[in-house]
Protein backbone atom coordinates (compact mmCIF):
# COMPACT_ATOMS: atom_id res chain seq x y z
CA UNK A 1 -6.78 7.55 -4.05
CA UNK A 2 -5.80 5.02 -1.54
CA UNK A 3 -2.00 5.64 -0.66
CA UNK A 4 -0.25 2.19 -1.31
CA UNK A 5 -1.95 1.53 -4.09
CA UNK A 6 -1.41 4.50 -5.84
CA UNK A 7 2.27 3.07 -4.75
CA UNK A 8 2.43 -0.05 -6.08
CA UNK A 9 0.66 0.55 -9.58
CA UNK A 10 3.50 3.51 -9.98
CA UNK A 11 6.41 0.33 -8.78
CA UNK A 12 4.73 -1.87 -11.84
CA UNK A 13 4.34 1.10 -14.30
CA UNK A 14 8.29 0.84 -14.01
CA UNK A 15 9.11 -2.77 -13.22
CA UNK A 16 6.54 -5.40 -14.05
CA UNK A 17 8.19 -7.51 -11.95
CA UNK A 18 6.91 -5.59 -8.74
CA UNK A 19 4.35 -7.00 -6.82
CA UNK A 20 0.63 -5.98 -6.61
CA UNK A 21 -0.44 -4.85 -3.39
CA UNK A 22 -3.00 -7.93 -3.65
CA UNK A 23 -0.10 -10.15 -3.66
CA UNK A 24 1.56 -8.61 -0.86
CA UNK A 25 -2.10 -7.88 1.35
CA UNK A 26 -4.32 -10.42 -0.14
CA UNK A 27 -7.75 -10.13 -1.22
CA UNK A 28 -10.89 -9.46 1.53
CA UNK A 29 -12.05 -12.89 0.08
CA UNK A 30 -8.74 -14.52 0.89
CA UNK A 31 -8.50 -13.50 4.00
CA UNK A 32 -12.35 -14.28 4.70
CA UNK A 33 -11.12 -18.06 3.13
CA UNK A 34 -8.22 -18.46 4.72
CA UNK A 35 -9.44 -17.85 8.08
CA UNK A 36 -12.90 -20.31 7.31
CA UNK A 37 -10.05 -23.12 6.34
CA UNK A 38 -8.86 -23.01 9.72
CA UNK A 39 -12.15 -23.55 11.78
CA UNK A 40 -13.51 -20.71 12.72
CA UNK A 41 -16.79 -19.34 12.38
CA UNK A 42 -18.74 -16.28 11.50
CA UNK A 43 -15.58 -14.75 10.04
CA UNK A 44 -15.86 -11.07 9.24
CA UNK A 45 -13.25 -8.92 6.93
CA UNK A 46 -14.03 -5.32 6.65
CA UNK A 47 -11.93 -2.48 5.45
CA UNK A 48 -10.33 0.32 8.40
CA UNK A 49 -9.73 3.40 6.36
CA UNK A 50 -7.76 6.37 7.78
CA UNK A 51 -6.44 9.64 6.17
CA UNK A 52 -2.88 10.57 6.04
CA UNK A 53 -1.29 14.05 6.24
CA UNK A 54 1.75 15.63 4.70
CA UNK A 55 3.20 19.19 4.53
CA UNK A 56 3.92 18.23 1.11
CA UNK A 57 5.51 15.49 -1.61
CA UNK A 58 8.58 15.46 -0.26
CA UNK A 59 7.47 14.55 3.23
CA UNK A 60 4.97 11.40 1.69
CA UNK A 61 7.89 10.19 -0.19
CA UNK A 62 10.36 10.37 2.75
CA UNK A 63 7.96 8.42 4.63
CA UNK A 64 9.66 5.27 2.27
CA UNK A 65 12.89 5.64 2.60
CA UNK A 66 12.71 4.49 6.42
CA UNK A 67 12.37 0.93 4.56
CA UNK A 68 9.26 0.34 6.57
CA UNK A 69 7.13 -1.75 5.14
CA UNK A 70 6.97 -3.83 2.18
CA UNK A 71 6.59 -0.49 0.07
CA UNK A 72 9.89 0.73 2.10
CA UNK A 73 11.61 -1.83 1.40
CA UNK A 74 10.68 -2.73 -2.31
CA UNK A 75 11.97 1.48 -2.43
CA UNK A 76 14.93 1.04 -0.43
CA UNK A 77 15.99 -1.99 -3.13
CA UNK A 78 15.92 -0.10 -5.95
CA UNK A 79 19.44 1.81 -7.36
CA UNK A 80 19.19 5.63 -7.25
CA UNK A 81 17.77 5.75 -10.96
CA UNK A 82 15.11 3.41 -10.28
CA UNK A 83 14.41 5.30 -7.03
CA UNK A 84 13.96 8.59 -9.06
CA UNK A 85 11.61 6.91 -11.77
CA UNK A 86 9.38 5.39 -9.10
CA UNK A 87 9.26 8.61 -6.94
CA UNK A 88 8.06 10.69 -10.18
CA UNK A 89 5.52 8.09 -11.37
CA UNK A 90 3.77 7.62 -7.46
CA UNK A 91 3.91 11.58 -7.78
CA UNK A 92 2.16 11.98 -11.38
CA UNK A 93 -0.44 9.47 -10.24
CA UNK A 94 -1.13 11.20 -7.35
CA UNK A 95 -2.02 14.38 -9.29
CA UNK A 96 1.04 15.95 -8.79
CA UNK A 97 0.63 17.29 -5.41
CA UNK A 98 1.88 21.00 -4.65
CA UNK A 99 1.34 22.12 -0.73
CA UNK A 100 -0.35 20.35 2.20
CA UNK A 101 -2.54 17.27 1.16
CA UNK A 102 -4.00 14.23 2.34
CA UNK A 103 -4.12 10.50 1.03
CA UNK A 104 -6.51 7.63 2.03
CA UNK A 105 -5.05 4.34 3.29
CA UNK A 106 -6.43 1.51 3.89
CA UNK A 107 -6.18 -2.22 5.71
CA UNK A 108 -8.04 -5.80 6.21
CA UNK A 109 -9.45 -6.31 9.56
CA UNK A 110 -10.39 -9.88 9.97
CA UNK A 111 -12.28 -11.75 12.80
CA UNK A 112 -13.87 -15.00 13.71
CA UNK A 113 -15.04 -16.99 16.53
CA UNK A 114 -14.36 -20.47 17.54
CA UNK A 115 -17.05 -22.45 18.35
């Protein structure tokens, strides 16, 4: 499971007014548009996939209470109940994690030439 969007779909399972991680990152074919509309040429978008860490829960969900980020922040806004609901959602959607594991994340890389 890909860390942020494990994230985002436990934000919406308690607020529908969250946003989607496509909203906030776009779509590969966005991007791939986007960067056509503005002249350049054999544009390329392709995924960069690391793997994350973490002794535990605790330290993942730490991790978004240093506000960084859109998923930081969109935590950080939230009142202490709201906080709570999210943190136990992203954990039952990540299988309830007990011990050392490791998530997936993932981001656009885009590139084009001018010609």
């Amino acid at each position: 499971m890909v860390l942020l969007a494990a994230f985002w779909k436990a934000a919406r399972a308690n607020d529908p007014d969250a946003p989607t991680e496509e909203r906030l990152f776009g779509r590969p074919e966005e991007l791939l548009d986007l960067w056509q509309s503005q002249g350049l040429d054999r544009v390329e978008v392709e995924a960069i996939e690391v793997s994350a860490g973490y002794a535990d829960y605790d330290e993942l969900w730490e991790t978004f209470l240093l506000r960084a980020g859109p998923s930081g922040d969109y935590a950080a806004s939230l009142d202490e109940s709201g906080r709570q609901a999210l943190r136990e959602e992203y954990r039952r959607r990540l299988g309830d994690p007990a011990g050392s594991f490791a998530l997936d994340a993932r981001a656009w890389a885009v590139r084009g030439f001018i010609v």
